[in-house]
Protein backbone atom coordinates (compact mmCIF):
# COMPACT_ATOMS: atom_id res chain seq x y z
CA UNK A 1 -29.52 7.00 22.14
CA UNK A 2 -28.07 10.08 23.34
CA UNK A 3 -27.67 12.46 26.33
CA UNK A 4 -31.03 13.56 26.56
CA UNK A 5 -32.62 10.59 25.73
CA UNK A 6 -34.50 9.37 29.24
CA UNK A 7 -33.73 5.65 28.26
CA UNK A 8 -29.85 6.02 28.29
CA UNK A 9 -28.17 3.80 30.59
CA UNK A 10 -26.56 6.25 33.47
CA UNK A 11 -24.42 5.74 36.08
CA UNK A 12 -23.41 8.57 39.46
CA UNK A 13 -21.78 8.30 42.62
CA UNK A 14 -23.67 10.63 45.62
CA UNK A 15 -22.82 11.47 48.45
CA UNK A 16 -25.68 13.26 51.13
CA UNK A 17 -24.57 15.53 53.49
CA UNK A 18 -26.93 16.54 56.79
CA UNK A 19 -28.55 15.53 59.35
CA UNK A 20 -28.98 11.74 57.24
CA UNK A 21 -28.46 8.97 59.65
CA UNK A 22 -29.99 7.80 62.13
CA UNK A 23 -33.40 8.39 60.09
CA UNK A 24 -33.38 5.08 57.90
CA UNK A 25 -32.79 7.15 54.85
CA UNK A 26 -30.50 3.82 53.20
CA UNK A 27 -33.68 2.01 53.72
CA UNK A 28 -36.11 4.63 51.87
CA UNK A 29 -33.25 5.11 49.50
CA UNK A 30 -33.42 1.42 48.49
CA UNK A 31 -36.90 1.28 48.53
CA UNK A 32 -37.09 3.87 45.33
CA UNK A 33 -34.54 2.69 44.06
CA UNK A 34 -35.98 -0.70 43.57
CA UNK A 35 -39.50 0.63 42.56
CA UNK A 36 -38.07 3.03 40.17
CA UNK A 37 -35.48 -0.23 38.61
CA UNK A 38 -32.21 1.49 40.10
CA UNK A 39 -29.51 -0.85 40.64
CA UNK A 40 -26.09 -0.20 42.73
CA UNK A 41 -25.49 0.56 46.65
CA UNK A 42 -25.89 2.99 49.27
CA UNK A 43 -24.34 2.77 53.08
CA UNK A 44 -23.45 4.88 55.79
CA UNK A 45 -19.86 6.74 56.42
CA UNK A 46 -18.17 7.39 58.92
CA UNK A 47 -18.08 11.21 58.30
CA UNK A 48 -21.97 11.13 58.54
CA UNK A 49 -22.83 11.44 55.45
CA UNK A 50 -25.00 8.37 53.28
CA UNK A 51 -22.91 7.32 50.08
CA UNK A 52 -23.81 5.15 47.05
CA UNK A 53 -23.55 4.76 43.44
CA UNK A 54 -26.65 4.10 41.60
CA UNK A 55 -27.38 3.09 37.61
CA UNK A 56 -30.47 3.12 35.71
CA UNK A 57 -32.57 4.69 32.82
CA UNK A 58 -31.63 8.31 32.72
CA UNK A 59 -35.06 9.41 33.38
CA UNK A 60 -35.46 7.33 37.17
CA UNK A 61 -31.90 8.66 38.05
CA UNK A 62 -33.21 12.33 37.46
CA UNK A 63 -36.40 10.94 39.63
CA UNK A 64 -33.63 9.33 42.23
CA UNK A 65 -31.10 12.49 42.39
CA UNK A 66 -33.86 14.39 43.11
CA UNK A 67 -34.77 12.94 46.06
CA UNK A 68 -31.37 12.14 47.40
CA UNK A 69 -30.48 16.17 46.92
CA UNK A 70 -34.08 17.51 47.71
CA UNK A 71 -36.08 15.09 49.71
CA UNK A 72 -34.66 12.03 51.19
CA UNK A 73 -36.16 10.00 53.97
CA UNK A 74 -38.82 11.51 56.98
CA UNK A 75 -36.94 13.33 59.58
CA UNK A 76 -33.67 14.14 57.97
CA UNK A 77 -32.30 17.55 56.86
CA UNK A 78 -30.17 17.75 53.77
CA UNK A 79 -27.98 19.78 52.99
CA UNK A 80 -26.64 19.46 50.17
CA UNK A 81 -25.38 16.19 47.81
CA UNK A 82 -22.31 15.97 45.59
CA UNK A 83 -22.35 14.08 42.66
CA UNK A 84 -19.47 12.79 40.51
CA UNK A 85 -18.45 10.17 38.33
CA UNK A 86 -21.34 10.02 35.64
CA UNK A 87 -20.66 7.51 33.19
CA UNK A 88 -22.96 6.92 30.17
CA UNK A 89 -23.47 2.68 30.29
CA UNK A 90 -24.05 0.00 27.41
CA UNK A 91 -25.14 -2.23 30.25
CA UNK A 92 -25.86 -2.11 34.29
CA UNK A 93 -22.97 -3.54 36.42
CA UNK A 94 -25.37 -4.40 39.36
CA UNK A 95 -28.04 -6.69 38.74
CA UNK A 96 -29.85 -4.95 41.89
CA UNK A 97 -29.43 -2.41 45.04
CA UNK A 98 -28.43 -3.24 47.93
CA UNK A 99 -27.39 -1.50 51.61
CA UNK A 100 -23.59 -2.16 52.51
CA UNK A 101 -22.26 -2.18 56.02
């Protein structure tokens, strides 16, 4: 298994910057995530901005950063999301995703 193989275990913290609360986007975002198999966490900051960490098959967290940088939930306006700390996993750390507080 290597980099470009869409079955590698992957790991990436986000963070979504916009117009992003207030428009249930850490609901839709754990929605996909659990009906593309994405495990880890998202919640709201205090800066306004929606944070998480997610883990998964490479090719659902391509499907997931997509919609976290280009998408996201009805009603919100992104503008832009950072991404950092990718890790290459043997095994998932979170057995599934949840919405922290």
């Amino acid at each position: 298994m290597g980099a470009e193989d869409p079955d590698t275990l992957m790991a990436v913290e986000f963070e979504v910057f916009g117009q992003v609360q207030g428009c249930f986007f850490t609901k839709y975002c754990k929605d996909l995530a659990e009906s593309l198999g994405i495990t880890g966490w998202v919640k709201n900051t205090k800066r306004g901005t929606i944070y998480g960490k997610i883990q998964g098959c490479k090719a659902n967290v391509d499907i997931m950063l997509n919609w976290l940088s280009t998408e996201g939930s009805p009603g919100c306006k992104i503008e832009k999301c950072d991404l950092t700390n990718w890790q290459y996993l043997s095994r998932l750390d979170y057995h599934n995703f949840s919405i922290r507080f």
